[in-house]
Every structure is written in structure tokens, then in C-alpha cells.
N, C-alpha and C. Protein backbone atom coordinates (compact mmCIF):
# COMPACT_ATOMS: atom_id res chain seq x y z
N UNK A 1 0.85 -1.17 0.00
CA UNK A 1 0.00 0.00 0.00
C UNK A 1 0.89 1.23 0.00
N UNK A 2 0.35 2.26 -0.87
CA UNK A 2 1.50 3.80 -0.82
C UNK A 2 1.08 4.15 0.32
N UNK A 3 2.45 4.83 1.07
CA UNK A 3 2.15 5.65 2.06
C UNK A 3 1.19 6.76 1.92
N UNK A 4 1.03 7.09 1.33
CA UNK A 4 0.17 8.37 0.77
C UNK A 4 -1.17 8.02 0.79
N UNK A 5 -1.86 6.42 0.54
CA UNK A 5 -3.10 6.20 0.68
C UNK A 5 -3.21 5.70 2.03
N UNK A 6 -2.09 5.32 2.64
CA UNK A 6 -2.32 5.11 3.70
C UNK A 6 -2.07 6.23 5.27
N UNK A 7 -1.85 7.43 4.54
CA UNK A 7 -1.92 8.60 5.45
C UNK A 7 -3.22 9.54 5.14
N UNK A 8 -3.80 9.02 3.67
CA UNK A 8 -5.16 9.63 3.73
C UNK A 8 -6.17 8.97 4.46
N UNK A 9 -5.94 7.15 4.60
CA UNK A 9 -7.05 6.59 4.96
C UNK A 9 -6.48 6.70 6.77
N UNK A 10 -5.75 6.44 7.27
CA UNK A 10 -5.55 6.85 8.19
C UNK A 10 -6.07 8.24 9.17
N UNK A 11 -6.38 9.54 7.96
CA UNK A 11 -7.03 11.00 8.47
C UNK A 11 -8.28 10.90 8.65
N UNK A 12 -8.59 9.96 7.21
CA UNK A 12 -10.29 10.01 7.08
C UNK A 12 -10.81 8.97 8.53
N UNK A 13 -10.34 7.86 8.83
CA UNK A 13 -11.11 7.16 9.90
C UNK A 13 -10.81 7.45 11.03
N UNK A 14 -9.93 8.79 11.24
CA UNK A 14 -9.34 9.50 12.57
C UNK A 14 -10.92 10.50 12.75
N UNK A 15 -10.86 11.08 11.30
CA UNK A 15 -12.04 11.83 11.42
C UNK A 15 -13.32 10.96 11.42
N UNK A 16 -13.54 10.38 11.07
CA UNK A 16 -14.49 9.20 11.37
C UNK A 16 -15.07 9.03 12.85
N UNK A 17 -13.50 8.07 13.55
CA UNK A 17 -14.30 7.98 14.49
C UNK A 17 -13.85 9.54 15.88
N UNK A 18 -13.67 10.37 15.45
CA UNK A 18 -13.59 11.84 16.24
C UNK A 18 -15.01 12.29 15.99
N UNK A 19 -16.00 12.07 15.28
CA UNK A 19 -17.34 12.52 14.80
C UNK A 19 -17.94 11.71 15.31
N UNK A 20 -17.62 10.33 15.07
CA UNK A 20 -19.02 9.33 16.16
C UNK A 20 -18.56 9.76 17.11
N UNK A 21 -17.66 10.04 17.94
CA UNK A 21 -17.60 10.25 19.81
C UNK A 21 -18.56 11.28 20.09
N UNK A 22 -18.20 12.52 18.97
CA UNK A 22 -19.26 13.48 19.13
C UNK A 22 -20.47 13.56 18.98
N UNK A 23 -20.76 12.91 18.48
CA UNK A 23 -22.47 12.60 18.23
C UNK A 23 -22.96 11.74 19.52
N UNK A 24 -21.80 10.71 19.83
CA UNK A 24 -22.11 9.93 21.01
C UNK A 24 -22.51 10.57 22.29
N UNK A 25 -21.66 11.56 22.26
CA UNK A 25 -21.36 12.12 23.76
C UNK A 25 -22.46 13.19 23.68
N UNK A 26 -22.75 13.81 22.61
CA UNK A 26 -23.94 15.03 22.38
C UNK A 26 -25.25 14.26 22.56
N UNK A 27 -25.33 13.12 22.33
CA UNK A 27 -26.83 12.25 22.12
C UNK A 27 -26.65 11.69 23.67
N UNK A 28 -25.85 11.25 24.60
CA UNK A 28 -25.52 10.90 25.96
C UNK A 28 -26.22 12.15 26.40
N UNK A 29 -25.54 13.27 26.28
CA UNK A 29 -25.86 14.60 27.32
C UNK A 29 -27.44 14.96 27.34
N UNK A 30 -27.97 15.05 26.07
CA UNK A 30 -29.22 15.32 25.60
C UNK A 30 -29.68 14.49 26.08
N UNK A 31 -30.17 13.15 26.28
CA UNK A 31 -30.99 11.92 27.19
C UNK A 31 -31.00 12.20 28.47
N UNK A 32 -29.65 12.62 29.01
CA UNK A 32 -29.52 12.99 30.67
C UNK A 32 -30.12 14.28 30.87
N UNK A 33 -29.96 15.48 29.93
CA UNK A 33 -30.58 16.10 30.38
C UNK A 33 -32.15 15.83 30.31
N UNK A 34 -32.82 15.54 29.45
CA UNK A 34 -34.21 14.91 29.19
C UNK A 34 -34.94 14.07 30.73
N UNK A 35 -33.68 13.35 30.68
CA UNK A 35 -34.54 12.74 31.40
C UNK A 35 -34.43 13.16 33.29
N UNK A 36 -33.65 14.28 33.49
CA UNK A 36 -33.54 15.68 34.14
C UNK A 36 -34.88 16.03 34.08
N UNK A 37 -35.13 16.87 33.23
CA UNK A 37 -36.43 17.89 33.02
C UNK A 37 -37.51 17.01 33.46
N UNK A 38 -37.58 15.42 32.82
CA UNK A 38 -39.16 14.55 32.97
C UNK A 38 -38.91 14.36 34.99
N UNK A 39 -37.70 14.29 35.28
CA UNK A 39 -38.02 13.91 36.48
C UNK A 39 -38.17 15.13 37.57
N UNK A 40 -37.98 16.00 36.90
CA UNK A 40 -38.41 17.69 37.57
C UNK A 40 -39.68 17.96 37.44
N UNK A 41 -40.54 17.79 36.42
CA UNK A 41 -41.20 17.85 35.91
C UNK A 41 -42.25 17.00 36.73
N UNK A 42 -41.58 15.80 36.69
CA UNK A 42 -42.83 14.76 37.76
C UNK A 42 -42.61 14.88 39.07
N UNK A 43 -42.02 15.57 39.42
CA UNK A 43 -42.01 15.87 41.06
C UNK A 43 -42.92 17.26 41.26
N UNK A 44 -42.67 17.88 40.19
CA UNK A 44 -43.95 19.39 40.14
C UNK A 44 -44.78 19.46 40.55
N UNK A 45 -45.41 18.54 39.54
CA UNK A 45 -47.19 17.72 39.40
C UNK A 45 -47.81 16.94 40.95
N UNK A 46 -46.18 16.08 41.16
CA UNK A 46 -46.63 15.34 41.86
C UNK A 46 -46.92 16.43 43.69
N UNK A 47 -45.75 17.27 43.58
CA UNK A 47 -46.05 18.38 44.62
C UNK A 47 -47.66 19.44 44.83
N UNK A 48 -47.71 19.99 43.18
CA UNK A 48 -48.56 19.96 43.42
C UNK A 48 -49.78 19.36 43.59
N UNK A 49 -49.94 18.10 43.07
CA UNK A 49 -51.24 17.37 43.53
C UNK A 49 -51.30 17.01 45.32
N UNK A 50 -49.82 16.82 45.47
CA UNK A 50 -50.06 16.50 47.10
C UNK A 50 -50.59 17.91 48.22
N UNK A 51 -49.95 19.23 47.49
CA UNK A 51 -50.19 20.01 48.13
C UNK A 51 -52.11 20.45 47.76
N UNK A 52 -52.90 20.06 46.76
CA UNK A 52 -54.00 20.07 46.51
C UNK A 52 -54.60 19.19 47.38
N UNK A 53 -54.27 18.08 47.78
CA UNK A 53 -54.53 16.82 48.27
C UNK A 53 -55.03 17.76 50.04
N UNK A 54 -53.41 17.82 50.37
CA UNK A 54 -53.77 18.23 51.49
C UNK A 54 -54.48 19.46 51.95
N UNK A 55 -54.50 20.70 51.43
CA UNK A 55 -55.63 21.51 51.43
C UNK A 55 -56.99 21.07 51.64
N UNK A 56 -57.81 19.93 50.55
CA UNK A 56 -58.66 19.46 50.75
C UNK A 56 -59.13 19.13 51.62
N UNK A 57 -58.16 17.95 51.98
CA UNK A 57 -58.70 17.13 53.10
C UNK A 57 -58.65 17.50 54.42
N UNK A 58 -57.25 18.59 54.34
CA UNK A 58 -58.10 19.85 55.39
C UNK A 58 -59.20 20.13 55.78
N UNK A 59 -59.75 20.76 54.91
CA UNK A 59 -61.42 21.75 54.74
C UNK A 59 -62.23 20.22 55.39
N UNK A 60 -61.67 19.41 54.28
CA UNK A 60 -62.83 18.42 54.72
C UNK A 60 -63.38 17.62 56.15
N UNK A 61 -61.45 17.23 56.51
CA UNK A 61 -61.89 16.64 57.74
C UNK A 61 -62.49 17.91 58.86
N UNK A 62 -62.35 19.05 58.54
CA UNK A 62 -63.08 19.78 59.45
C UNK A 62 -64.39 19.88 59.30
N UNK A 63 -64.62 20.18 57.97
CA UNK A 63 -66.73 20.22 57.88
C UNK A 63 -67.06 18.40 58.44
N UNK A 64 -66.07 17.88 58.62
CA UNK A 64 -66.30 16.82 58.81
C UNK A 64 -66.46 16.57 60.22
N UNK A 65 -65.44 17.24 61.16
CA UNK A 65 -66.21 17.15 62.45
C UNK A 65 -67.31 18.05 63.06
N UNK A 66 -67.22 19.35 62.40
CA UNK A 66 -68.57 19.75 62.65
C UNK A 66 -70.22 19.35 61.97
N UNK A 67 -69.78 19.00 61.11
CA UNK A 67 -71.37 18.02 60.15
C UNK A 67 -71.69 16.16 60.24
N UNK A 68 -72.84 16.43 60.13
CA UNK A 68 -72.89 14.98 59.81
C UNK A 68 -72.92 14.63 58.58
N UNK A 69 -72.75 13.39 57.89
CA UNK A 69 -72.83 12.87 56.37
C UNK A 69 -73.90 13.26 55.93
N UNK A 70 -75.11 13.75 56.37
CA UNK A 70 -76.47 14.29 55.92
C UNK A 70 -75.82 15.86 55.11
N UNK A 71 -74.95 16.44 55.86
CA UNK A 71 -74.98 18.14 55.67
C UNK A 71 -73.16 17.95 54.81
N UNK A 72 -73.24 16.45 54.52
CA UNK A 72 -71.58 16.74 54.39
C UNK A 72 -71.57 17.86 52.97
N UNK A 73 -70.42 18.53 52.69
CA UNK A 73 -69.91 18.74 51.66
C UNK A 73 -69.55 18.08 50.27
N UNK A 74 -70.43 17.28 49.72
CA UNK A 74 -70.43 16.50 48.50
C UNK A 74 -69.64 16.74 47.58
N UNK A 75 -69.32 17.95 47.25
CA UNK A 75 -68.50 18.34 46.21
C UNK A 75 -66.53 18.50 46.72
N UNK A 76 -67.01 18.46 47.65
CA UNK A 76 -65.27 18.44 48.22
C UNK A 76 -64.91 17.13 48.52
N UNK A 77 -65.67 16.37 48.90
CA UNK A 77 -65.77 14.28 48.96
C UNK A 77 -65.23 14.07 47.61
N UNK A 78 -66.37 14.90 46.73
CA UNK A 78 -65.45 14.33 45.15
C UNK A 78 -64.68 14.80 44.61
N UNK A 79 -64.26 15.94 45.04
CA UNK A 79 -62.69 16.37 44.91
C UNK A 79 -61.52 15.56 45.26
N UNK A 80 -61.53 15.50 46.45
CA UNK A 80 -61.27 14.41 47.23
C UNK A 80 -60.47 13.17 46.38
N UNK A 81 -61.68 12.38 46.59
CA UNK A 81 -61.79 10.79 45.52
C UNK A 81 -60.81 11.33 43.96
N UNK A 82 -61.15 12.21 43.43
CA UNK A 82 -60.18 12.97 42.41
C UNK A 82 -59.19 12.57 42.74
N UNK A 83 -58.81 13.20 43.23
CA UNK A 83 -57.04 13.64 43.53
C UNK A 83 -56.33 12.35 44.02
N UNK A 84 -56.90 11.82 44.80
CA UNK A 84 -56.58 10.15 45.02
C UNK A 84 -56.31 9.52 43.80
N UNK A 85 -57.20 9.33 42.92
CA UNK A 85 -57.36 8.51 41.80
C UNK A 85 -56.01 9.00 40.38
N UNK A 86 -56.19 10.64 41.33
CA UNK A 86 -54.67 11.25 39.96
C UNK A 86 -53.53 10.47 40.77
N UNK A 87 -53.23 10.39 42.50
CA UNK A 87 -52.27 9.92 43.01
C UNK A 87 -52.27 8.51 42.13
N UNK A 88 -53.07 7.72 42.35
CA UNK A 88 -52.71 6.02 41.83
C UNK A 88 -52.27 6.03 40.72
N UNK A 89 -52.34 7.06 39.59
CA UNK A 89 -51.18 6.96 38.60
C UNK A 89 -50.27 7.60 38.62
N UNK A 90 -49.56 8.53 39.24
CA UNK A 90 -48.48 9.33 39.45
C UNK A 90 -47.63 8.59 40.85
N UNK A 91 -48.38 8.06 41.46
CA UNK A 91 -47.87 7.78 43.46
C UNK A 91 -47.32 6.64 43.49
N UNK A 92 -46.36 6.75 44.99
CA UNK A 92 -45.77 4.98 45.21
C UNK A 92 -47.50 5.04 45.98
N UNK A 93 -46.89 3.11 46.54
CA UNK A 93 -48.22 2.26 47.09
C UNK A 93 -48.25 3.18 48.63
N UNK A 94 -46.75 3.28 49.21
CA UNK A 94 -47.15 3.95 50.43
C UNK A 94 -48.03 5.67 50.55
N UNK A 95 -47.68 5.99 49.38
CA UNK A 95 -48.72 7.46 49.51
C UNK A 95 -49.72 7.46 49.16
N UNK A 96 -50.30 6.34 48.20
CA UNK A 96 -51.63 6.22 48.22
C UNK A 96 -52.41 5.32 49.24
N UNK A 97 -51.93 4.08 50.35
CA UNK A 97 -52.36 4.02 51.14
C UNK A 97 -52.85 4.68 52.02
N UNK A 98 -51.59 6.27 52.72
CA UNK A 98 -52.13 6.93 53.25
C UNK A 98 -53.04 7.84 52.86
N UNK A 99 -53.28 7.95 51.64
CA UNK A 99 -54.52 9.13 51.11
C UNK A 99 -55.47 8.24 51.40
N UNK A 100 -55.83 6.99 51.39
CA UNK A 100 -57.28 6.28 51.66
C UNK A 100 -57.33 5.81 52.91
N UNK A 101 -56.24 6.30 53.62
CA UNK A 101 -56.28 6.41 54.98
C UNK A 101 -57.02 7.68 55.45
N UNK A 102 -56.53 8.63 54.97
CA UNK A 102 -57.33 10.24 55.45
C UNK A 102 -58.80 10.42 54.69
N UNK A 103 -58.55 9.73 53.25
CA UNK A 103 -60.32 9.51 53.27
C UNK A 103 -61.33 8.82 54.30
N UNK A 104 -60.60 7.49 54.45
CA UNK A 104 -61.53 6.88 55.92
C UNK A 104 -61.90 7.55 56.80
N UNK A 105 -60.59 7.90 57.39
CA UNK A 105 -60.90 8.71 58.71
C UNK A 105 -62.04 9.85 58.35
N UNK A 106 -62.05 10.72 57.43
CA UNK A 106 -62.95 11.90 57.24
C UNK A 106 -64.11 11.43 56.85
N UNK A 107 -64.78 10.37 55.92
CA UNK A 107 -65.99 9.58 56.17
C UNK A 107 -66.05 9.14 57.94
N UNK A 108 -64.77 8.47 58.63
CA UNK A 108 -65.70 7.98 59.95
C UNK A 108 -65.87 9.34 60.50
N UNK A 109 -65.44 10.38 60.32
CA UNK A 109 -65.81 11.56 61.07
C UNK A 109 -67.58 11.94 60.55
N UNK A 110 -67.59 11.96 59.11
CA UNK A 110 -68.83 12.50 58.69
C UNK A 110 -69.86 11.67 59.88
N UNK A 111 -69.83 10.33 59.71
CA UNK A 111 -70.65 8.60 60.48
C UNK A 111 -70.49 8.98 61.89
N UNK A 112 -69.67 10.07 62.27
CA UNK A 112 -70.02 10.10 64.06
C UNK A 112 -70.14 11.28 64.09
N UNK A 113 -70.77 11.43 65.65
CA UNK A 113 -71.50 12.64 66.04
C UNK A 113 -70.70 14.04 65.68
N UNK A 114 -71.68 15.10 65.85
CA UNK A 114 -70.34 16.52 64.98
C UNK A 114 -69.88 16.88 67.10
N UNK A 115 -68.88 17.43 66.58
CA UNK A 115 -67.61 17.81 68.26
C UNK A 115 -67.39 19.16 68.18
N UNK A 116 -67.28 19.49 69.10
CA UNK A 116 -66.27 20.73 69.53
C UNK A 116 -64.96 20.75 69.10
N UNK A 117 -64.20 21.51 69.29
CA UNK A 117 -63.13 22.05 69.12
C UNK A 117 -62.53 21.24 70.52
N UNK A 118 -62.45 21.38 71.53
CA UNK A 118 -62.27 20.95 72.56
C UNK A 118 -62.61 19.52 72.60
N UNK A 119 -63.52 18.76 72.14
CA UNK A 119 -63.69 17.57 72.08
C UNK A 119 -62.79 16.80 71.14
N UNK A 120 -62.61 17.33 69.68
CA UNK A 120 -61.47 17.38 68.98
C UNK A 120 -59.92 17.12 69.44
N UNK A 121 -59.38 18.20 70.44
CA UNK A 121 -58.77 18.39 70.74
C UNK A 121 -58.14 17.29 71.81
N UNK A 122 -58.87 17.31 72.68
CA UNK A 122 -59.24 16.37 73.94
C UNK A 122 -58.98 14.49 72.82
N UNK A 123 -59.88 14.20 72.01
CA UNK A 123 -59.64 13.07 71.20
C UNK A 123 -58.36 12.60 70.55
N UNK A 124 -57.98 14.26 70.45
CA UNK A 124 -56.41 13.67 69.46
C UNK A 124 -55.16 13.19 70.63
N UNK A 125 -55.54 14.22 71.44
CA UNK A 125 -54.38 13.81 72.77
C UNK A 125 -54.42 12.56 72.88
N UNK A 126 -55.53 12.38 73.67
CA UNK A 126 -55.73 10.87 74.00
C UNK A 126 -55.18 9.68 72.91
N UNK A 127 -55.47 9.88 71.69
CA UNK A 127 -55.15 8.79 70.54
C UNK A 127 -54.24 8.99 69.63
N UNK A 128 -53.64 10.21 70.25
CA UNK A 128 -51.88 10.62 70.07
C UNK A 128 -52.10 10.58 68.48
N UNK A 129 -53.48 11.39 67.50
CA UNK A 129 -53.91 11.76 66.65
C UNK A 129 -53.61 13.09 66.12
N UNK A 130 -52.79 14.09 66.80
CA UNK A 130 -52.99 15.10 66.62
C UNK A 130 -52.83 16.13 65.32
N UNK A 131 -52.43 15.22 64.46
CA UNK A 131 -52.44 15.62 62.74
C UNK A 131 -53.22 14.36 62.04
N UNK A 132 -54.08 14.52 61.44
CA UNK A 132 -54.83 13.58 60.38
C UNK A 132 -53.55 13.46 59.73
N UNK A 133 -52.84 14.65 58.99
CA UNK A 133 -52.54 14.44 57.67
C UNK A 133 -50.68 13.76 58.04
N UNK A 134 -50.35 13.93 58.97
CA UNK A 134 -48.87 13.71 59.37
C UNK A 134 -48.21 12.45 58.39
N UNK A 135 -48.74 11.07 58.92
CA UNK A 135 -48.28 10.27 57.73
C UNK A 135 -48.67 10.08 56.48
N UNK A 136 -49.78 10.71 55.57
CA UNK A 136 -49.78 11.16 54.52
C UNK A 136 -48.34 12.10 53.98
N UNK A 137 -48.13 12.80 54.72
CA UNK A 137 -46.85 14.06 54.33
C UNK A 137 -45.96 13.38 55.03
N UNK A 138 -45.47 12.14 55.62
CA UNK A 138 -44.51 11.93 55.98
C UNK A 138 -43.79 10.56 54.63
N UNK A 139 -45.48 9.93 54.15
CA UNK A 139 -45.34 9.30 52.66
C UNK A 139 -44.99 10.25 51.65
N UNK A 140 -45.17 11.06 51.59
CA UNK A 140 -44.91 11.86 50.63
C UNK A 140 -43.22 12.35 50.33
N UNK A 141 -42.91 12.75 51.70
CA UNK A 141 -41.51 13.22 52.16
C UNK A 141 -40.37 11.71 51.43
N UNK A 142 -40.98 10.86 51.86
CA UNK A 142 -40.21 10.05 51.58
C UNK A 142 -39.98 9.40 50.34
N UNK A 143 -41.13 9.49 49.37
CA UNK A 143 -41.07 9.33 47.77
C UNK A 143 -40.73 10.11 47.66
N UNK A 144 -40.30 11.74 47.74
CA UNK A 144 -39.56 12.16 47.16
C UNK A 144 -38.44 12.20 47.26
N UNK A 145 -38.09 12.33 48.37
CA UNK A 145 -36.58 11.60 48.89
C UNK A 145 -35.95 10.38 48.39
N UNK A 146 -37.03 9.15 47.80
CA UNK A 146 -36.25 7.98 47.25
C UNK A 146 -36.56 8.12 45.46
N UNK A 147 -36.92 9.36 45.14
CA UNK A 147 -36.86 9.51 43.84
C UNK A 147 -35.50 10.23 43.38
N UNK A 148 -35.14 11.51 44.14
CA UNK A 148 -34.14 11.65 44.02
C UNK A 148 -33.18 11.53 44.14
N UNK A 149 -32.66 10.40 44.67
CA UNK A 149 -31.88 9.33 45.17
C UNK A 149 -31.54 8.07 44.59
N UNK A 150 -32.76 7.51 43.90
CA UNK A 150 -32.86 6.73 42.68
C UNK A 150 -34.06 6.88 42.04
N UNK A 151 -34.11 7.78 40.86
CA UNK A 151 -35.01 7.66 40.12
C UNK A 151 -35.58 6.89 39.31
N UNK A 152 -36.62 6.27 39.01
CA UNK A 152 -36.76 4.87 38.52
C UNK A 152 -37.30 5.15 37.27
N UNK A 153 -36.91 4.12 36.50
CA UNK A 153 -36.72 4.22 34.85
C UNK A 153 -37.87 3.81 34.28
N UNK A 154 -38.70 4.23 33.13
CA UNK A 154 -39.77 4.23 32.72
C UNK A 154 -38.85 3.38 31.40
């Protein structure tokens, strides 16, 4: 072989493979960042639905101890049931357990007598209750904590 074809073919597959690395490494960066944004992106949604979540069931478990299921708030029940149902496709199993945990409880509130503030109060001490929503937001705390830590691959 002439040296001469073999210092051209030698440039050309230098340049060769100097162009696949670059395409490699540009198509690497672009996926990581991508898949950056989708997992920013699903923690957004997922924040805000939890922070919708808990607002709700705020309001609710309170009309809930002052009303009975006769006078309940119907339209905030199905808000409610909503936002649950967006959790079971966005949520781990432990944060949607506890959302149909704080639904229970706010139906058994509607099913028993309406309380005081003081009776309320007096109930949670005793049954060391004193946040409905605590392990709901303590599930929550923690999917996000094991998402960004290991994010899991779709």
C-alpha cells in the first residue's frame, strides 16, 4: 500500500471515528438532560397534587367534624376521591395508602356525632392523633426523597 493512501485513509477514519464520539457524547448529554427535566417535571405535578390533596382534606376533615354525612360537603368528597385517583397513577403504594387512609378517617368523622373544638382536641391527645394528615406528608416526604436518590426508569 503507498504511504500516501495510507496517510489519507488513516485521516479520514481519525475523522471518522472523532465525529461518532461526538455525536455519542452530544446524544448521551441530551438523554440525561431529558430525562432531568421529565423527572423535575414529575415531582412538580406530583407536589402539586399532594399540596392540593392536602388543602382538601383539610377543609374536609373539618366540615367533617362539625357536620354529619347528611350536611356533608359533597363536592369536596369528590374532589377528594379525584385527587386520590390522579395519586394512583403518578404515586408509590405507600402514599396512596395513606390518602385512603385520610379519606376513611374523614368519612368515619362525617358517620359520628359533629364535636367541639375541645372535644377534637381532647380526642387527638388521647389517641396521640394530633395531625390527620402527618403520615400522609410523611409518605410523601419520603417518595420524594427515594426519587431523588434513585429515580426509577420508565
Amino acid at each position: 500500500m503507498d504511504p500516501v493512501y495510507f496517510s489519507a485513509f488513516a485521516a479520514l477514519a481519525g475523522s471518522a471515528v472523532g465525529g461518532l464520539t461526538t455525536l455519542a457524547a452530544s446524544w448521551l448529554t441530551q438523554r440525561v438532560q431529558f430525562r432531568a427535566q421529565r423527572l423535575a417535571h414529575d415531582i412538580d405535578r406530583r407536589e402539586d397534587l399532594y399540596k392540593d390533596f392536602i388543602e382538601q382534606a383539610s377543609e374536609s376533615y373539618t366540615d367533617a367534624i362539625e357536620h354529619d354525612l347528611r350536611e356533608a360537603d359533597v363536592p369536596k368528597l369528590v374532589r377528594l376521591y379525584v385527587l386520590v385517583s390522579r395519586m394512583r397513577v403518578l404515586s408509590s403504594q405507600g402514599v396512596i395508602q395513606q390518602a385512603d387512609r385520610v379519606m376513611r378517617d374523614i368519612i368515619e368523622k362525617y358517620l359520628g356525632p359533629n364535636k367541639t373544638i375541645r372535644e377534637v382536641v381532647a380526642d387527638s391527645l388521647k389517641n396521640d392523633r394530633l395531625e390527620p394528615l402527618r403520615d400522609f406528608s410523611n409518605a410523601c416526604r419520603d417518595e420524594f426523597r427515594m426519587q431523588t436518590v434513585a429515580p426509577r426508569h420508565r
